[in-house]
C-alpha atoms as a PDB file:
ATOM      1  CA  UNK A   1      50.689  24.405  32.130  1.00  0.00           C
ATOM      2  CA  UNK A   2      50.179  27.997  33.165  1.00  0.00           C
ATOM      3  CA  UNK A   3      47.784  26.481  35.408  1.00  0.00           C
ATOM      4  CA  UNK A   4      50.109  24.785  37.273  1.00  0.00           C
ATOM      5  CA  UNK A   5      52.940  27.487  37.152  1.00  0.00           C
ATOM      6  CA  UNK A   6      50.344  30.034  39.098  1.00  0.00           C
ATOM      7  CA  UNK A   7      49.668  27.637  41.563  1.00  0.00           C
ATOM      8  CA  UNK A   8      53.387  26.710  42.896  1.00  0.00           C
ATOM      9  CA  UNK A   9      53.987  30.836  42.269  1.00  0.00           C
ATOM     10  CA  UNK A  10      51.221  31.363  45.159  1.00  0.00           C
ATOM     11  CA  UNK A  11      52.287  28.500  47.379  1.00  0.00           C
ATOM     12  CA  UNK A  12      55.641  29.761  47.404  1.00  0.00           C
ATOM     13  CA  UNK A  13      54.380  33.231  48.449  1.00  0.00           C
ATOM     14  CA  UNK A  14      52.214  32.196  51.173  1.00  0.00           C
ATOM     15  CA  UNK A  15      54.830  30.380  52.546  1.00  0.00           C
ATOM     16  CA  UNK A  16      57.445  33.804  52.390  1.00  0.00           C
ATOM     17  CA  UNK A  17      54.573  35.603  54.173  1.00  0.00           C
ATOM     18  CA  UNK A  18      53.641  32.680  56.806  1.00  0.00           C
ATOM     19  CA  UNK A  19      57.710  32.766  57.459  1.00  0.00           C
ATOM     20  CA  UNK A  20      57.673  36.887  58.097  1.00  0.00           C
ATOM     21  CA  UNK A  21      54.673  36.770  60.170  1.00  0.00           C
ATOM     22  CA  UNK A  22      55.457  33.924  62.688  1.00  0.00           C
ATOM     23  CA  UNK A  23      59.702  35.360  62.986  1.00  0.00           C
ATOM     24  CA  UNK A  24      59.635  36.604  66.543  1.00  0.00           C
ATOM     25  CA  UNK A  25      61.385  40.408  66.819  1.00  0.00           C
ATOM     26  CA  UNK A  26      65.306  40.333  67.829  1.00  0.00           C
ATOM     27  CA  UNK A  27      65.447  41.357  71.685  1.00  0.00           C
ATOM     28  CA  UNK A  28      67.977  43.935  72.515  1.00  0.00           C
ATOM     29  CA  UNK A  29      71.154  42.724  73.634  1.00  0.00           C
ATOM     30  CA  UNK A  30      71.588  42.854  77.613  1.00  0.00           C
ATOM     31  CA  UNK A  31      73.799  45.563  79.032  1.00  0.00           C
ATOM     32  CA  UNK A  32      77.196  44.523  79.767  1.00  0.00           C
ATOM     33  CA  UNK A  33      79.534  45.558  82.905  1.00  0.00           C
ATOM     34  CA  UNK A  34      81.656  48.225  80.725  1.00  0.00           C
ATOM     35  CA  UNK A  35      78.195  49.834  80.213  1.00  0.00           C
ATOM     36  CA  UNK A  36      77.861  53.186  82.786  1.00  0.00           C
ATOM     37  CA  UNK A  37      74.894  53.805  84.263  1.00  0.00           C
ATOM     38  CA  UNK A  38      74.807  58.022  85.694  1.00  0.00           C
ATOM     39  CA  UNK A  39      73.505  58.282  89.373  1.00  0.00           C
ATOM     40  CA  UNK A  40      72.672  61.302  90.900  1.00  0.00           C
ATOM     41  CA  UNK A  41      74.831  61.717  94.253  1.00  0.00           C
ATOM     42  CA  UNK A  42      74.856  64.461  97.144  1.00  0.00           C
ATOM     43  CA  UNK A  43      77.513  67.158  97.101  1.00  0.00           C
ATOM     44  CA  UNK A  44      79.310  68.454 100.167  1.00  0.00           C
ATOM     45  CA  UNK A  45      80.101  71.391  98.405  1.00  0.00           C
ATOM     46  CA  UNK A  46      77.088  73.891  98.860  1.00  0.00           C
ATOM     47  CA  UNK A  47      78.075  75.611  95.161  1.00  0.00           C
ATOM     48  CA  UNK A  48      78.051  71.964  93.707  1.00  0.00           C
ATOM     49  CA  UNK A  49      74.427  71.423  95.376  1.00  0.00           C
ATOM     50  CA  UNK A  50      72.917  73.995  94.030  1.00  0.00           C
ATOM     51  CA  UNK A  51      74.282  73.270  90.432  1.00  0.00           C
ATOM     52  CA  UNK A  52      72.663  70.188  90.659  1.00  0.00           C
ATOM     53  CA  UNK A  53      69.053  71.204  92.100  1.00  0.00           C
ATOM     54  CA  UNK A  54      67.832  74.417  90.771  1.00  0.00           C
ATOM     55  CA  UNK A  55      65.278  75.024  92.886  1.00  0.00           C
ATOM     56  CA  UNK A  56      68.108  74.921  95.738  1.00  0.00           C
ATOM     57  CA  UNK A  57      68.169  78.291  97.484  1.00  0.00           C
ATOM     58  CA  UNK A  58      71.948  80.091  96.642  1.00  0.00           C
ATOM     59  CA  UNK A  59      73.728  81.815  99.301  1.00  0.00           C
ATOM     60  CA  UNK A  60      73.499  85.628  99.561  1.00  0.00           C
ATOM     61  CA  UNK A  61      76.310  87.196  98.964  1.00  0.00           C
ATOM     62  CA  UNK A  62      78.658  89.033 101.779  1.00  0.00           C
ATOM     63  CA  UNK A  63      78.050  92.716 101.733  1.00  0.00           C
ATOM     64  CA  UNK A  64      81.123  94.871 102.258  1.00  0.00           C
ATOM     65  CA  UNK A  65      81.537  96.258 105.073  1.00  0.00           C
ATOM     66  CA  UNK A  66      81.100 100.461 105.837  1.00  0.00           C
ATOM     67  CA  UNK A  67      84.449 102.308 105.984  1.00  0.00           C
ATOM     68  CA  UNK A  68      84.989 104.322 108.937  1.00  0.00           C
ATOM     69  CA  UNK A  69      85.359 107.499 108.946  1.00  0.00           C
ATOM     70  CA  UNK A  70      88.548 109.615 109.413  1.00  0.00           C
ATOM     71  CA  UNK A  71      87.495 111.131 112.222  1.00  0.00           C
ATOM     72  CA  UNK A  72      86.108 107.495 114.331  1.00  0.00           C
ATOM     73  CA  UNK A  73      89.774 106.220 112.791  1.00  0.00           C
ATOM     74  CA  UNK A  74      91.682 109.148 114.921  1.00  0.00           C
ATOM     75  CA  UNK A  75      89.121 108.727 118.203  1.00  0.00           C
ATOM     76  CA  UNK A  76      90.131 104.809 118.023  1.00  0.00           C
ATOM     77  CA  UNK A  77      94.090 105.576 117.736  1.00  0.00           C
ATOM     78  CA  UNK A  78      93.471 108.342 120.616  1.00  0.00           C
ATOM     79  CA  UNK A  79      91.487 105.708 122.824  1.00  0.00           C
ATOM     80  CA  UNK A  80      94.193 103.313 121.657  1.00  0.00           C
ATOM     81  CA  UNK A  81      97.098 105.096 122.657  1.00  0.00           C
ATOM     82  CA  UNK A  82      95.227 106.277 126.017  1.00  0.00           C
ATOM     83  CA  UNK A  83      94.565 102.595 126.855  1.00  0.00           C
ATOM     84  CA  UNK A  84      98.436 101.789 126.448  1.00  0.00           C
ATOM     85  CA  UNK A  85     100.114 104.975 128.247  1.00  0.00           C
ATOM     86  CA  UNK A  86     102.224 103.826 131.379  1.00  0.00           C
ATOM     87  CA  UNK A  87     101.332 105.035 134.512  1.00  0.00           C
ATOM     88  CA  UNK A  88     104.947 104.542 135.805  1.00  0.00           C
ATOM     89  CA  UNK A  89     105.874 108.026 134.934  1.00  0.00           C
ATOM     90  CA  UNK A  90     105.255 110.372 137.935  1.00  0.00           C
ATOM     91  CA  UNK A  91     103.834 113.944 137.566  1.00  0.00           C
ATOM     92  CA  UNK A  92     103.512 113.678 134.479  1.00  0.00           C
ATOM     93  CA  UNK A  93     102.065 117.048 134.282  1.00  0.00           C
ATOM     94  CA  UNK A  94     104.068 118.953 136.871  1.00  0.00           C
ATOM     95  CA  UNK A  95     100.633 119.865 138.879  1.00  0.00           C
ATOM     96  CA  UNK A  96     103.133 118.475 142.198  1.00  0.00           C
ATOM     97  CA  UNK A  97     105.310 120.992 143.601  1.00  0.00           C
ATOM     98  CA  UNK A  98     107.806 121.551 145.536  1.00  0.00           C
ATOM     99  CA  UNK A  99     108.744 125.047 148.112  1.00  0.00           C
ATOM    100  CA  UNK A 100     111.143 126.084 145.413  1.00  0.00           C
ATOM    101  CA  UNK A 101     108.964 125.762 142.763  1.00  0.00           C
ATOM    102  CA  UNK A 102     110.538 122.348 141.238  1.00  0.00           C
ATOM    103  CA  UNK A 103     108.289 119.682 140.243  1.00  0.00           C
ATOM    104  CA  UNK A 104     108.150 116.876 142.386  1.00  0.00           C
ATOM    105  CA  UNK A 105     109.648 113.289 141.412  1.00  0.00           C
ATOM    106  CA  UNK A 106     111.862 115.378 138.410  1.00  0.00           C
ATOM    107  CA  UNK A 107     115.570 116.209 138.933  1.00  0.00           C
ATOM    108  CA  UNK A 108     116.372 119.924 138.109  1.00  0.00           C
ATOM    109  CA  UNK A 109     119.758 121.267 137.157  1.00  0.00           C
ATOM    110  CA  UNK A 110     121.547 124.335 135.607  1.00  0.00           C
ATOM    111  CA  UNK A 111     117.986 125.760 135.171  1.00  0.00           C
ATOM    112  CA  UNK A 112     118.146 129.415 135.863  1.00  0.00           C
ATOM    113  CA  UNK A 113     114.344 130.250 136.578  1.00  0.00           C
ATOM    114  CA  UNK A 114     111.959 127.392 136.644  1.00  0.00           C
ATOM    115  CA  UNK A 115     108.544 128.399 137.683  1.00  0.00           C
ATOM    116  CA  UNK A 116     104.698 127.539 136.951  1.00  0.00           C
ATOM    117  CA  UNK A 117     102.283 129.038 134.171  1.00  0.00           C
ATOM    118  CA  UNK A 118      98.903 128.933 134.077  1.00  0.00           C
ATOM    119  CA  UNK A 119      98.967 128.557 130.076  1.00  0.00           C
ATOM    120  CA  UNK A 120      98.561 124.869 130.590  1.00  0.00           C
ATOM    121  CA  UNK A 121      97.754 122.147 127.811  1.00  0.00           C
ATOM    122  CA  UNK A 122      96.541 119.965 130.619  1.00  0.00           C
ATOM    123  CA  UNK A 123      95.676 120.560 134.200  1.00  0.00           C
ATOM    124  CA  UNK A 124      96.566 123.904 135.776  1.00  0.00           C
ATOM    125  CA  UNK A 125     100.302 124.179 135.513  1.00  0.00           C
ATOM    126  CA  UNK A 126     102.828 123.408 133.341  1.00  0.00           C
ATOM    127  CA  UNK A 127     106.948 123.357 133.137  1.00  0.00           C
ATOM    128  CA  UNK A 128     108.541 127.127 132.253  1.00  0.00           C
ATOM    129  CA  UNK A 129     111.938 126.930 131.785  1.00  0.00           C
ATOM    130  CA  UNK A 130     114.368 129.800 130.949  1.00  0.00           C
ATOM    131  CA  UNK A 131     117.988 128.669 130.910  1.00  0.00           C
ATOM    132  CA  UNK A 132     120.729 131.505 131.067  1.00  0.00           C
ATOM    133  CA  UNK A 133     123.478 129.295 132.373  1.00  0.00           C
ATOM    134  CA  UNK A 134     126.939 128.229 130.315  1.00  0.00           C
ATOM    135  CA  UNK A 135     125.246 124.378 130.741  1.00  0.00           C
ATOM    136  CA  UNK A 136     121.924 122.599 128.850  1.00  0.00           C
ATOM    137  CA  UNK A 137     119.198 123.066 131.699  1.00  0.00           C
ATOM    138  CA  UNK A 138     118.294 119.775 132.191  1.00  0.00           C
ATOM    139  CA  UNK A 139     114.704 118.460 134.270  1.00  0.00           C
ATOM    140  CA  UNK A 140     114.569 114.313 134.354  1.00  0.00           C
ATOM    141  CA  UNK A 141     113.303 111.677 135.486  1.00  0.00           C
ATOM    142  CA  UNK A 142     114.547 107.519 136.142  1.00  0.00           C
ATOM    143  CA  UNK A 143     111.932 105.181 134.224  1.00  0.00           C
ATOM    144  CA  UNK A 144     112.419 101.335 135.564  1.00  0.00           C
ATOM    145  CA  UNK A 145     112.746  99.391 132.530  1.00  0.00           C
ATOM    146  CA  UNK A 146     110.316  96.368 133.206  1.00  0.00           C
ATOM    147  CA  UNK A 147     111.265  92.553 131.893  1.00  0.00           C
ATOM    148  CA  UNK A 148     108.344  92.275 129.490  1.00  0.00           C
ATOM    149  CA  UNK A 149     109.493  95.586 128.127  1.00  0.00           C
ATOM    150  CA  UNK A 150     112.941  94.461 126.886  1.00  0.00           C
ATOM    151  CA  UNK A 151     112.904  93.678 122.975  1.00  0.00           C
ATOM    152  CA  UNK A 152     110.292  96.049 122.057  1.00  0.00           C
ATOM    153  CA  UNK A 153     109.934 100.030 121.400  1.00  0.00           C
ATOM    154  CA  UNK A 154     109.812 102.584 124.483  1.00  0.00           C
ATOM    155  CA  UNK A 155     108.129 105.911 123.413  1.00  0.00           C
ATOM    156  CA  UNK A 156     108.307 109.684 125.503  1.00  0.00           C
ATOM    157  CA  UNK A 157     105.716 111.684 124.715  1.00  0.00           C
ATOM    158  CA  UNK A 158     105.519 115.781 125.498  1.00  0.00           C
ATOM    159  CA  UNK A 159     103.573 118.881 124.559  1.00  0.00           C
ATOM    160  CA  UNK A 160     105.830 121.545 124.119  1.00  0.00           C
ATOM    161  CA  UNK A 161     106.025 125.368 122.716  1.00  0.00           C
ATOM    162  CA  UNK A 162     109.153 126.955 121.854  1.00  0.00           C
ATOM    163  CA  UNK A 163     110.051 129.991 120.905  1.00  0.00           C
ATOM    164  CA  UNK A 164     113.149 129.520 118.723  1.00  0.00           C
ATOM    165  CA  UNK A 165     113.409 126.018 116.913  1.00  0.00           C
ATOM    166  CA  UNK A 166     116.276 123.601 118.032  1.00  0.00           C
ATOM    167  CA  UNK A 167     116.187 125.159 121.662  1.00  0.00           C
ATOM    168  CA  UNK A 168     113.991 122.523 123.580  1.00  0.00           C
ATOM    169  CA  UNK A 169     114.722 118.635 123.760  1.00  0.00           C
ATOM    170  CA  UNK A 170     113.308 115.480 124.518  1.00  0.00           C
ATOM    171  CA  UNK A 171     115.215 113.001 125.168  1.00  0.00           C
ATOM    172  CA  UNK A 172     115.313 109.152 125.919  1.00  0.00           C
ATOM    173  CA  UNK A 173     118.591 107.195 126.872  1.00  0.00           C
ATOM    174  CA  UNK A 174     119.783 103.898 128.857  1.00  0.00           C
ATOM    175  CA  UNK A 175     123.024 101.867 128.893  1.00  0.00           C
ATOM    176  CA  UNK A 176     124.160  98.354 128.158  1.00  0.00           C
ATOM    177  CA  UNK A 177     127.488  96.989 128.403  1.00  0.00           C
ATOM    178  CA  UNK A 178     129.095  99.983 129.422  1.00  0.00           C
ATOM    179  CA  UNK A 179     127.972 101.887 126.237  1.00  0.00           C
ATOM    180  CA  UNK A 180     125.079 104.914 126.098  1.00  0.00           C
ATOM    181  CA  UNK A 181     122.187 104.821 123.866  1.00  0.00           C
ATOM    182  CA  UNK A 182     120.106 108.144 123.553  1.00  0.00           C
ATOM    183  CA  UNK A 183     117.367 109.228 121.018  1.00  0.00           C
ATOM    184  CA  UNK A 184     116.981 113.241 121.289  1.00  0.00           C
ATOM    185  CA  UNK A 185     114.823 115.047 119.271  1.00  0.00           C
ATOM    186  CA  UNK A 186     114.022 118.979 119.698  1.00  0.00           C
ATOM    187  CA  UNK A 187     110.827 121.144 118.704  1.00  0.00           C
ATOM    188  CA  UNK A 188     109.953 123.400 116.633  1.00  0.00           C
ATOM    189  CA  UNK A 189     108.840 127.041 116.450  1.00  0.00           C
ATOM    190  CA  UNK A 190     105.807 127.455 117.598  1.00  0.00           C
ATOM    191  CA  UNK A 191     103.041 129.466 119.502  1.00  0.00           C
ATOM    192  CA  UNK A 192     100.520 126.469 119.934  1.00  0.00           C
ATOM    193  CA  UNK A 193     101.066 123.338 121.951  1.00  0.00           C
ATOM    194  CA  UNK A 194     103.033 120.726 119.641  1.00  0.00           C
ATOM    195  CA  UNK A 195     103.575 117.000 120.488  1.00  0.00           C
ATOM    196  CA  UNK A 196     106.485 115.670 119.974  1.00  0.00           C
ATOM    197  CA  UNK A 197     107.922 112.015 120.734  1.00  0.00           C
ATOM    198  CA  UNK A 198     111.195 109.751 121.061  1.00  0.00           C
ATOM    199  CA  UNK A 199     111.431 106.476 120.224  1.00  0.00           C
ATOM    200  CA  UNK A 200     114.118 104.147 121.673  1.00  0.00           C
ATOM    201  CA  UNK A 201     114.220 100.123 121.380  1.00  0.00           C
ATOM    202  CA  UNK A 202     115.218  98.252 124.702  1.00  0.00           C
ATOM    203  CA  UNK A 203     117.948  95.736 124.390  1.00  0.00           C
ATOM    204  CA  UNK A 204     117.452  92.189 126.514  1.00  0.00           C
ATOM    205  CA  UNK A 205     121.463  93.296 127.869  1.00  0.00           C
ATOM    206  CA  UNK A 206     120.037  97.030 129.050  1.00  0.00           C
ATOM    207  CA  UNK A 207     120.780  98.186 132.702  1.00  0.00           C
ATOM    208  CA  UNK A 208     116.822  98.003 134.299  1.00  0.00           C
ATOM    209  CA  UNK A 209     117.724 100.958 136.076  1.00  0.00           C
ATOM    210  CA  UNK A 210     119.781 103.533 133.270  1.00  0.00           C
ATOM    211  CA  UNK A 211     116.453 104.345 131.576  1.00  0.00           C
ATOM    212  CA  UNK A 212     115.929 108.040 131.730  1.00  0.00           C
ATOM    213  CA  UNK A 213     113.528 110.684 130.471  1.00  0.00           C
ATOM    214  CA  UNK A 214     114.884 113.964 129.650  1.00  0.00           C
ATOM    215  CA  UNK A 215     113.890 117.598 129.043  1.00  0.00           C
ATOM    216  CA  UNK A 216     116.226 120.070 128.286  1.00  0.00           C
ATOM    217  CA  UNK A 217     116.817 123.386 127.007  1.00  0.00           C
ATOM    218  CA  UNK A 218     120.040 124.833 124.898  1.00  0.00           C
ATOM    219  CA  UNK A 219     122.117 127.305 127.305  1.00  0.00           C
ATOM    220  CA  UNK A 220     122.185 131.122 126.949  1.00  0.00           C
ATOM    221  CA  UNK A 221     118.645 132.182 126.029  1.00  0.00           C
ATOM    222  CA  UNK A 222     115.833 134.276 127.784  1.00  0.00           C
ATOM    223  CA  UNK A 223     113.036 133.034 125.982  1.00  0.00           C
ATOM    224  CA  UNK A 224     110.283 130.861 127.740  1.00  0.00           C
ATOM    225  CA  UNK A 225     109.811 127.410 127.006  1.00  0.00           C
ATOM    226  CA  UNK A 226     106.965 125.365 128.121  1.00  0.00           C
ATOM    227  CA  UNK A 227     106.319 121.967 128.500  1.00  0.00           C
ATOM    228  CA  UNK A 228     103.119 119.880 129.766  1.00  0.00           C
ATOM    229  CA  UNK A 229     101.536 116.142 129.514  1.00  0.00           C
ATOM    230  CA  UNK A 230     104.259 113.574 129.479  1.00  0.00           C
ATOM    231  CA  UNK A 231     103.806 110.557 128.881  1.00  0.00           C
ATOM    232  CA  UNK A 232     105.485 106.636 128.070  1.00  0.00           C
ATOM    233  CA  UNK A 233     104.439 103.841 126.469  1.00  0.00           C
ATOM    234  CA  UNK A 234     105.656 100.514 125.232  1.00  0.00           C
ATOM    235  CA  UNK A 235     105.102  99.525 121.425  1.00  0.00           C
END
């Protein structure tokens, strides 16, 4: 009887083990569309490129640039300003002149004693005026107001030493519809050569032909005044 029992006991694990042994393995499940595959891709961007390959060479980086110096700042603003001067203006420097001593191509009136000096700023002479009449001594000149100049800013430029302050002006004026725009400003006291400018916009309705540059002097004195290198620009 226990025999018997032993036996069935061994068939029935020979049989469990048989089963185990010959069960094929479970194959894994095929991937399905929702699954997401990553593939690499090229980047336009060069910052993206290089994130992805690390052996890619970066891009140096932009060095700042030198800062120039005050004084190649001030040579550019003087070549600048040279390149843009207007070469309507005649006699600029009062080197021309006429039998009575009067710069040529400038208008003279109630000036008591205008003469040359040699104590020029540029060139050999310069304008001397002494006024001792009742009236402003006044020594202009007409400027034709071009059509490309009309909107924008027309600048008189002067060296100039006075004296007294408030005794020499420069002066820029035009009219338009009947009325009289001027911009007059006046030195300073000084014993060196001092620039001094006026600015004046141009209206589109300006007369072309009002535009005037002036230099005066303030009536009644006997002191010297001197003025040299004139010049006008557009801005």
């Amino acid at each position: 009887m226990k025999v018997r029992t032993l036996v069935i006991m061994l068939s029935a694990v020979g049989c469990a083990v048989s089963i185990s042994a010959c069960t094929p393995a479970e194959e894994p499940a095929p991937l399905t569309d929702s699954t997401s595959v990553p593939v690499a891709t090229a980047s336009s961007s060069p910052a993206a490129s290089s994130s992805s390959d690390p052996t890619a060479p970066k891009p140096e980086a932009k060095k700042p640039a030198a800062k120039k110096s005050q004084a190649s700042k001030n040579n550019a603003r003087k070549k600048s300003a040279a390149r843009k001067l207007d070469p309507r203006l005649l006699n600029p420097s009062f080197e021309k002149r006429g039998a009575n001593g009067a710069p040529e191509h400038w208008n003279v009136s109630n000036i008591k004693n205008i003469a040359a000096s040699t104590d020029a700023y540029h060139g050999v002479h310069v304008l001397a005026l002494t006024s001792e009449s009742e009236d402003y001594g006044i020594v202009v000149q007409p400027v034709k107001a071009r059509k490309n100049d009309l909107g924008k800013v027309f600048v008189a430029s002067a060296m100039g030493k006075a004296p007294k302050p408030g005794q020499l002006f420069l002066e820029l004026l035009y009219k338009a519809e009947g009325k009289t725009t001027k911009n007059t400003v006046s030195w300073p006291a000084s014993t060196e050569w001092t620039q001094l400018e006026s600015k004046l916009p141009l209206p589109k309705t300006i007369d072309a032909d009002s535009l005037r540059l002036k230099i005066m002097i303030r009536p009644g004195g006997k002191d010297k005044y001197l003025v040299d290198n004139v010049s006008v620009r557009i801005e």
